[in-house]
PDB file of N, CA and C in Angstrom:
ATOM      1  N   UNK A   1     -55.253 -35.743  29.244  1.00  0.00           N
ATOM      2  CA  UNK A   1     -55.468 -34.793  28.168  1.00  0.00           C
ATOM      3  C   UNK A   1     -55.434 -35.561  26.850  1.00  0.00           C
ATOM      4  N   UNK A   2     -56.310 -35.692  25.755  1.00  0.00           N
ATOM      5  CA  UNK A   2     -56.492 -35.926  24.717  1.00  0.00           C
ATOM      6  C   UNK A   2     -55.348 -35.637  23.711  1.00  0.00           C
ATOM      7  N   UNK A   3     -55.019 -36.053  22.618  1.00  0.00           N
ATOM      8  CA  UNK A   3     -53.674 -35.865  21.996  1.00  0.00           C
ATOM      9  C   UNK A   3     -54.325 -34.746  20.896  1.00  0.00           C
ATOM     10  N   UNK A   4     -55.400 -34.382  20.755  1.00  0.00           N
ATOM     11  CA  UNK A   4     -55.847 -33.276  19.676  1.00  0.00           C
ATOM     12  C   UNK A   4     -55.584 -31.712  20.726  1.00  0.00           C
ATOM     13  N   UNK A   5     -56.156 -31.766  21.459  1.00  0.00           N
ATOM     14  CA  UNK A   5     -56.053 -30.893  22.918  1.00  0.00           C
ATOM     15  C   UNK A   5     -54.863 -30.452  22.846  1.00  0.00           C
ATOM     16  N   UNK A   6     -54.112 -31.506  23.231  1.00  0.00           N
ATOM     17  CA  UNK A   6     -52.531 -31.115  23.507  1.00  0.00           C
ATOM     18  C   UNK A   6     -51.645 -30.760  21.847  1.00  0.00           C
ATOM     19  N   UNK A   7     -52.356 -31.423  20.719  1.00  0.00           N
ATOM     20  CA  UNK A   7     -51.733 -30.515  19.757  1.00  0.00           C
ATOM     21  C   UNK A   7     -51.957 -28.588  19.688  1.00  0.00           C
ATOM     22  N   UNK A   8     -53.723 -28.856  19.955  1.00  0.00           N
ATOM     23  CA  UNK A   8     -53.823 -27.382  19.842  1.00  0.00           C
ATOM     24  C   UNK A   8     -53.394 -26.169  20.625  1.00  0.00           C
ATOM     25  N   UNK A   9     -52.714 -27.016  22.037  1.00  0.00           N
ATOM     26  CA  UNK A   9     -51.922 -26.222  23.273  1.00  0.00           C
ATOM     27  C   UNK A   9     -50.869 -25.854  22.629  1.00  0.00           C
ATOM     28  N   UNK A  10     -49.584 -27.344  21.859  1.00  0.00           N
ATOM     29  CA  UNK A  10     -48.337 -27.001  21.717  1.00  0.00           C
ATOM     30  C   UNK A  10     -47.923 -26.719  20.315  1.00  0.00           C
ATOM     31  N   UNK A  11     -49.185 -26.737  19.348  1.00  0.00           N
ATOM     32  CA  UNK A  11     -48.567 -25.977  18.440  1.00  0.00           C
ATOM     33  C   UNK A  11     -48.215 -24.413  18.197  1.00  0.00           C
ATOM     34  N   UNK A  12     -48.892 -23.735  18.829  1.00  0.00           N
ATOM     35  CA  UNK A  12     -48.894 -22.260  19.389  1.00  0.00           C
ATOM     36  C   UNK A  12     -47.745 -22.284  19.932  1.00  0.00           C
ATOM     37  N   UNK A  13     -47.761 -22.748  20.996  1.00  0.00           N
ATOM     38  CA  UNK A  13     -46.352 -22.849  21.961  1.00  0.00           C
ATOM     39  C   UNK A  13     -44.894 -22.974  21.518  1.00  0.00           C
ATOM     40  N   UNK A  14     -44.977 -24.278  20.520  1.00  0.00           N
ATOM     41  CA  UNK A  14     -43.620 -24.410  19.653  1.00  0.00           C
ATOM     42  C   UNK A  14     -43.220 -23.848  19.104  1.00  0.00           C
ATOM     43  N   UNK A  15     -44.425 -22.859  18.039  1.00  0.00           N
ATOM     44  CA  UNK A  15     -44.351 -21.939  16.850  1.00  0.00           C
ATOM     45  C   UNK A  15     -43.418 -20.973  17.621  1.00  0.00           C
ATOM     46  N   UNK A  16     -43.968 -20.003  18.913  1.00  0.00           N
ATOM     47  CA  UNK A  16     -43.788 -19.055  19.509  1.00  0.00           C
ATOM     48  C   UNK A  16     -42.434 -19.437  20.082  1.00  0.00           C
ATOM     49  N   UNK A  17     -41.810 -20.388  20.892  1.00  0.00           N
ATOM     50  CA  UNK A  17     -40.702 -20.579  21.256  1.00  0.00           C
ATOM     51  C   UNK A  17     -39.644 -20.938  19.644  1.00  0.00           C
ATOM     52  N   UNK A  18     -39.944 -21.511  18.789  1.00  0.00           N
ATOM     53  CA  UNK A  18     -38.804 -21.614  17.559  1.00  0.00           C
ATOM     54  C   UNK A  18     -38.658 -20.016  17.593  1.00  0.00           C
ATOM     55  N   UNK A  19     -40.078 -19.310  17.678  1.00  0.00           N
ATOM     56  CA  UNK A  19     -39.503 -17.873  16.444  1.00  0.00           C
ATOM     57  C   UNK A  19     -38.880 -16.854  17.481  1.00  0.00           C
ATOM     58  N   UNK A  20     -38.966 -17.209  19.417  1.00  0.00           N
ATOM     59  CA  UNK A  20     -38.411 -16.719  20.018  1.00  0.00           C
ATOM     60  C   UNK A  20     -36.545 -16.910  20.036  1.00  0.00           C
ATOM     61  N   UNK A  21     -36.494 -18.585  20.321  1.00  0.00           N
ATOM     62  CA  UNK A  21     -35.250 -18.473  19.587  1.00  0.00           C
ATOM     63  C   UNK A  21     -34.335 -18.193  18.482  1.00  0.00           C
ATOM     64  N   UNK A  22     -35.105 -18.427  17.240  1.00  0.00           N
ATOM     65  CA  UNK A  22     -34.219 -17.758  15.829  1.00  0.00           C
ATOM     66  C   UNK A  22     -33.969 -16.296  16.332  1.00  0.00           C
ATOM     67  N   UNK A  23     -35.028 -15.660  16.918  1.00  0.00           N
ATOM     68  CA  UNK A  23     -34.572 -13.826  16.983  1.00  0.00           C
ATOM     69  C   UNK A  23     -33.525 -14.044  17.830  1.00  0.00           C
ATOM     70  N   UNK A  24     -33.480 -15.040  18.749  1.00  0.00           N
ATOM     71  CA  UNK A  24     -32.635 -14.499  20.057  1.00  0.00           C
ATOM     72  C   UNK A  24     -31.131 -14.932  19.197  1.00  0.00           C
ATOM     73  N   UNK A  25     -31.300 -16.140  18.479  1.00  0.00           N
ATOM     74  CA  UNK A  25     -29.833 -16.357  17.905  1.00  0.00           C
ATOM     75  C   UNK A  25     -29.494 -15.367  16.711  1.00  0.00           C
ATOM     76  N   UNK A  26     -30.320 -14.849  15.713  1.00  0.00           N
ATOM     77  CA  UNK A  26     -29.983 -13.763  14.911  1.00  0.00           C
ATOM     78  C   UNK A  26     -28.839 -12.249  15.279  1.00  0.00           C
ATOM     79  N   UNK A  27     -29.695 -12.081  16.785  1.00  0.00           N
ATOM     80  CA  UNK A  27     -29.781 -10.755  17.505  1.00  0.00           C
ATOM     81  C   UNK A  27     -28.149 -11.240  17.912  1.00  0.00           C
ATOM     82  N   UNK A  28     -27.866 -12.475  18.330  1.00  0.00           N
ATOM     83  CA  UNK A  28     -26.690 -12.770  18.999  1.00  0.00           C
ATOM     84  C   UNK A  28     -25.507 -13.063  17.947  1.00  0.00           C
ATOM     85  N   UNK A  29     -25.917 -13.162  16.762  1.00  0.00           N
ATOM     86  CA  UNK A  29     -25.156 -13.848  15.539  1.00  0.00           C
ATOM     87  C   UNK A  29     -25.026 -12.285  15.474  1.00  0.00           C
ATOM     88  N   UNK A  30     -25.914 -11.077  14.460  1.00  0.00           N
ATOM     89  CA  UNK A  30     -25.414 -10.061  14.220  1.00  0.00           C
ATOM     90  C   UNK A  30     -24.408  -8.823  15.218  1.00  0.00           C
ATOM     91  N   UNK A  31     -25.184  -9.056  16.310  1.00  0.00           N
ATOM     92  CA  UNK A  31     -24.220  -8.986  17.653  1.00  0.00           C
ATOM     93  C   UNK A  31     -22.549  -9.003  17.697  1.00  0.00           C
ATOM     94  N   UNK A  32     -22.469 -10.045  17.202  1.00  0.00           N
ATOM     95  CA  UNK A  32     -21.205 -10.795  17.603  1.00  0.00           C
ATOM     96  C   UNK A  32     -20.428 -10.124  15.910  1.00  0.00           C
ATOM     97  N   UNK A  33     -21.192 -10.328  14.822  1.00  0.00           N
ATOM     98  CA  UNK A  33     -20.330  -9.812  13.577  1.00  0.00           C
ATOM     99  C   UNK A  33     -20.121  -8.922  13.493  1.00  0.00           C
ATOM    100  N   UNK A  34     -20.966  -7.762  14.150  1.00  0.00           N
ATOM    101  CA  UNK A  34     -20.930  -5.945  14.310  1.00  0.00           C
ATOM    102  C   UNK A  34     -19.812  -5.551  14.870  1.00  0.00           C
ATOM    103  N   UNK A  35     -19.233  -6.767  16.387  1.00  0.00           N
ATOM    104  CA  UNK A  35     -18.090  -6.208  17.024  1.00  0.00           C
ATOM    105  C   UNK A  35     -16.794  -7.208  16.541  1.00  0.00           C
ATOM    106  N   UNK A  36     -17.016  -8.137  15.666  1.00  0.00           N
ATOM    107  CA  UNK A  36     -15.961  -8.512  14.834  1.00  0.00           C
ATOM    108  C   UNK A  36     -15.399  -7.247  13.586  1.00  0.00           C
ATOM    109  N   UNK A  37     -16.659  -6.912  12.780  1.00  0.00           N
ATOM    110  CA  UNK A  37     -15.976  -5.801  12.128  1.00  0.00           C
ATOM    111  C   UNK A  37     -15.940  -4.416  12.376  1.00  0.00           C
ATOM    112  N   UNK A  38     -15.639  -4.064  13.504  1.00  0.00           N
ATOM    113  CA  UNK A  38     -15.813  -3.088  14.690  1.00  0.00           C
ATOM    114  C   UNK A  38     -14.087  -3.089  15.052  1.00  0.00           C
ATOM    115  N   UNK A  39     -13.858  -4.492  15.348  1.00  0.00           N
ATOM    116  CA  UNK A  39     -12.254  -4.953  15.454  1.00  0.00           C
ATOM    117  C   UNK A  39     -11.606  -4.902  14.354  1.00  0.00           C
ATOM    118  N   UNK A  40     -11.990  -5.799  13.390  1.00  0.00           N
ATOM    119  CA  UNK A  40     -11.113  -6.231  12.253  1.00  0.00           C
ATOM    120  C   UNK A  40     -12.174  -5.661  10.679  1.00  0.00           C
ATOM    121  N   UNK A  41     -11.937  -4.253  10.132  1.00  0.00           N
ATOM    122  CA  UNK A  41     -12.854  -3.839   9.146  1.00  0.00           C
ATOM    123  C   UNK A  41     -12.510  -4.501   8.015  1.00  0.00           C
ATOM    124  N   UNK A  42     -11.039  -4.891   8.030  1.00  0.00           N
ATOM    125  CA  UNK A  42     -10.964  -6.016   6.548  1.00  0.00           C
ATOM    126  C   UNK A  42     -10.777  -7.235   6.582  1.00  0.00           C
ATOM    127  N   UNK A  43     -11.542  -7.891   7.304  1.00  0.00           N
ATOM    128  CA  UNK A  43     -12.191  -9.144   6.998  1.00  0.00           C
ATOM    129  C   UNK A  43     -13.728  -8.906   6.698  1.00  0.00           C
ATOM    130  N   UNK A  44     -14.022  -7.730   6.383  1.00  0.00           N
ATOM    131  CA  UNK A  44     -15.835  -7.019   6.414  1.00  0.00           C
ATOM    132  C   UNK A  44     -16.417  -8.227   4.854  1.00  0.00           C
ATOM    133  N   UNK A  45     -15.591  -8.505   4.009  1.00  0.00           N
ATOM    134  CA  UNK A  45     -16.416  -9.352   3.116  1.00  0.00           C
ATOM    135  C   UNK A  45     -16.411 -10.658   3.592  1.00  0.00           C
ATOM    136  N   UNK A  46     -15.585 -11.550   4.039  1.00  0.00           N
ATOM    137  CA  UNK A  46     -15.473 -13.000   4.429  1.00  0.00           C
ATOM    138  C   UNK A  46     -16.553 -13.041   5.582  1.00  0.00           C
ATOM    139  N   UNK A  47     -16.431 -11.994   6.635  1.00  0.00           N
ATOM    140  CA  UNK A  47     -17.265 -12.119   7.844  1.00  0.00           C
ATOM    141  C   UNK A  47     -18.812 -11.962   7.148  1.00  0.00           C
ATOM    142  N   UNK A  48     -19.107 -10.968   6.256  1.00  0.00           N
ATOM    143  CA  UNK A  48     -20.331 -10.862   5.489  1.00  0.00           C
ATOM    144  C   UNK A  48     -20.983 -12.517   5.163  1.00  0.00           C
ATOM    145  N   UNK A  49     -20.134 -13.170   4.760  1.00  0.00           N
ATOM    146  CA  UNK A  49     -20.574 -14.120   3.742  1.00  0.00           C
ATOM    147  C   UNK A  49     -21.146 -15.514   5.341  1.00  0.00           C
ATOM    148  N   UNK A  50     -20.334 -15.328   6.288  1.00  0.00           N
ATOM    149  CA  UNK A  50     -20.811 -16.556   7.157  1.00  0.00           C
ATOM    150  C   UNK A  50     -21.306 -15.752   8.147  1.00  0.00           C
ATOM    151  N   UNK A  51     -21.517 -14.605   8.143  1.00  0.00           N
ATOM    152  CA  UNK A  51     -23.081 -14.069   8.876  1.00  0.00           C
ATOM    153  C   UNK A  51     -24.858 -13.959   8.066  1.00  0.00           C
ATOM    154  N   UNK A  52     -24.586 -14.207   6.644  1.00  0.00           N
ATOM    155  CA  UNK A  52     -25.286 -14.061   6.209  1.00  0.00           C
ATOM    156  C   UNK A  52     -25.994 -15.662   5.803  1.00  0.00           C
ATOM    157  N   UNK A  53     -25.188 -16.628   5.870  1.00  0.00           N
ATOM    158  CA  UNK A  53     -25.022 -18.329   6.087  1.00  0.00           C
ATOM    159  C   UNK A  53     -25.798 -18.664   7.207  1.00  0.00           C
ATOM    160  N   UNK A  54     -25.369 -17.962   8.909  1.00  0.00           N
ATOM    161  CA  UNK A  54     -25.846 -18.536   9.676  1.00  0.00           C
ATOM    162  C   UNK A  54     -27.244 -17.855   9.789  1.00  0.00           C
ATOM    163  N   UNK A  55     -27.502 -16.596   9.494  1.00  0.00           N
ATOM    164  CA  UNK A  55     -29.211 -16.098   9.511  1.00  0.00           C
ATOM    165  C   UNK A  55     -29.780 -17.089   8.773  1.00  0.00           C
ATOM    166  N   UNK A  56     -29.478 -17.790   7.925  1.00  0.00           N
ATOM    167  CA  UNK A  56     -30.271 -18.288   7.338  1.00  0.00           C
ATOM    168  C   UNK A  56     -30.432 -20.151   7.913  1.00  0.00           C
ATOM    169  N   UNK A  57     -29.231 -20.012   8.803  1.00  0.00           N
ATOM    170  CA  UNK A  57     -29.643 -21.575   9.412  1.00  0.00           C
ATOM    171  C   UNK A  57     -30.770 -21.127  10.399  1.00  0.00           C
ATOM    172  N   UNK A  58     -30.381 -19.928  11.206  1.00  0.00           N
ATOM    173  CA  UNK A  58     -31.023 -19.885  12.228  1.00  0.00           C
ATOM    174  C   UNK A  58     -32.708 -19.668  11.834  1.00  0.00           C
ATOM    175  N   UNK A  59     -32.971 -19.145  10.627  1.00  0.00           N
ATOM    176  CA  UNK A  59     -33.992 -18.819  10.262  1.00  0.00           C
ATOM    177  C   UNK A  59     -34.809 -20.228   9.428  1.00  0.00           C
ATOM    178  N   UNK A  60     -33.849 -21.153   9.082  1.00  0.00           N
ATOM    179  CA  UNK A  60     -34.607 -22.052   8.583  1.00  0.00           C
ATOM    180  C   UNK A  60     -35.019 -23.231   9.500  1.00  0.00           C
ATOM    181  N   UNK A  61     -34.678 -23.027  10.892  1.00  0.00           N
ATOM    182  CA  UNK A  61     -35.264 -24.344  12.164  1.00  0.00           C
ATOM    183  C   UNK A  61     -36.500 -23.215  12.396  1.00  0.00           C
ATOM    184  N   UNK A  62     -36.758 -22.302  12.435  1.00  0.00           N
ATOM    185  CA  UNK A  62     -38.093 -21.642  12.347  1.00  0.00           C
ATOM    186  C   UNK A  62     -39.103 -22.132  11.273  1.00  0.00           C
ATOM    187  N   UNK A  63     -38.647 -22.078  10.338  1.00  0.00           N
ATOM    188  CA  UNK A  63     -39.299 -22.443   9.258  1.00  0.00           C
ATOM    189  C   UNK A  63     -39.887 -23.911   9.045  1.00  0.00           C
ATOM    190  N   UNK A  64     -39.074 -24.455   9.575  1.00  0.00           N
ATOM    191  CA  UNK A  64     -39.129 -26.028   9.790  1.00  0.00           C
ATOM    192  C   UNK A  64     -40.081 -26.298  10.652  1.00  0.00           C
ATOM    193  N   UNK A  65     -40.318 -25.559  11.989  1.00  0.00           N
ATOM    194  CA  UNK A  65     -41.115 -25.775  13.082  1.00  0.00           C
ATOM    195  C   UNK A  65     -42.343 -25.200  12.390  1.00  0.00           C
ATOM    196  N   UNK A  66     -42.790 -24.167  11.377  1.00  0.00           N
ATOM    197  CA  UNK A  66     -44.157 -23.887  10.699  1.00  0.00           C
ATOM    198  C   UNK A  66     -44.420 -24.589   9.764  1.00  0.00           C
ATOM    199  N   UNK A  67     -43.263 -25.340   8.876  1.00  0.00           N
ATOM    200  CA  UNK A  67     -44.469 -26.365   8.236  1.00  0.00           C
ATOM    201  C   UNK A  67     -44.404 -27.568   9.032  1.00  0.00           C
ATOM    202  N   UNK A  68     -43.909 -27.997  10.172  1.00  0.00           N
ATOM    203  CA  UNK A  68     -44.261 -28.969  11.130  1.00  0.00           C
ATOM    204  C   UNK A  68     -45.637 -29.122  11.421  1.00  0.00           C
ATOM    205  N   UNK A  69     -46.109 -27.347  12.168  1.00  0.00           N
ATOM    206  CA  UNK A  69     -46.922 -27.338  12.435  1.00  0.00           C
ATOM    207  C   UNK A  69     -48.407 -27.190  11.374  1.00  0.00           C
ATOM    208  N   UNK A  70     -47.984 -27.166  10.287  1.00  0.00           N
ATOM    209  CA  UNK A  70     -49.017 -27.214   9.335  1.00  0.00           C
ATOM    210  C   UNK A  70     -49.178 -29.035   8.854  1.00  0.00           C
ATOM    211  N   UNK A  71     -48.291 -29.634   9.053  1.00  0.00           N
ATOM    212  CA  UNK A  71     -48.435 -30.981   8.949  1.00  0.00           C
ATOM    213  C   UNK A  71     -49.615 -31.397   9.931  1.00  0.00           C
ATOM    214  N   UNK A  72     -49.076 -30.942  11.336  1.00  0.00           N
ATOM    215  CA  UNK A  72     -49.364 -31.653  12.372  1.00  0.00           C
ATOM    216  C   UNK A  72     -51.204 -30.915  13.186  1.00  0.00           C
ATOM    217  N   UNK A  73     -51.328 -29.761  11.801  1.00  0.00           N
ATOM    218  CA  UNK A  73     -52.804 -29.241  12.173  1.00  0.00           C
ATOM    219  C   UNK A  73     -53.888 -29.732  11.829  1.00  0.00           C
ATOM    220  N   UNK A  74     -53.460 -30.646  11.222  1.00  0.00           N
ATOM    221  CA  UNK A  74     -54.710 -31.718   9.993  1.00  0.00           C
ATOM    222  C   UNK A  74     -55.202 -32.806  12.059  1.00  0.00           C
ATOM    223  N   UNK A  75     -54.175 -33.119  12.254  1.00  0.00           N
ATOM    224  CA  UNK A  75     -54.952 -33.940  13.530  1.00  0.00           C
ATOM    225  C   UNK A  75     -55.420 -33.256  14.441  1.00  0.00           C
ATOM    226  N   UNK A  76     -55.739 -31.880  14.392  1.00  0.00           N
ATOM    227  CA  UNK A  76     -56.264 -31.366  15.658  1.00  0.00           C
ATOM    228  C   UNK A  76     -58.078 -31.504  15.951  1.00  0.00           C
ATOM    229  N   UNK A  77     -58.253 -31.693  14.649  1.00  0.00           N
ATOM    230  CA  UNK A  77     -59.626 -31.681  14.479  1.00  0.00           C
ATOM    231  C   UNK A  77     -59.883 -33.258  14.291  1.00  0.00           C
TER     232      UNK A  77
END
């Protein structure tokens, strides 16, 4: 298989698996803070502040993998 080929297979592919995982870790991050302040309602601002920290890690290896793939679309052609 040609290395342009196989970009235009796995950039689709990568895109779709990063943005499958950020949801799956979001879904599991807010998950997990809902039944922290479910338990404990006054820690509701501290828990706020490093749930709202990690959406945004989890959301920025997504982000990372789309301008990857905008780097890496110039060689497909």
């Amino acid at each position: 298989m040609l290395f342009p080929a196989a970009l235009g297979i796995g950039l689709p592919l990568g895109i779709g698996f990063a943005a499958i995982g950020s949801g799956i870790g979001i879904g599991l991050l807010g998950k997990g803070a809902m039944e922290a302040m479910g338990r404990q309602p006054e820690i509701l601002p501290k828990l706020q502040v490093a749930m709202i920290i990690g959406f945004g890690f989890a959301e920025a290896l997504t982000i990372y993998a789309f301008v990857t793939m905008f780097f890496l679309q110039g060689r497909i052609g």
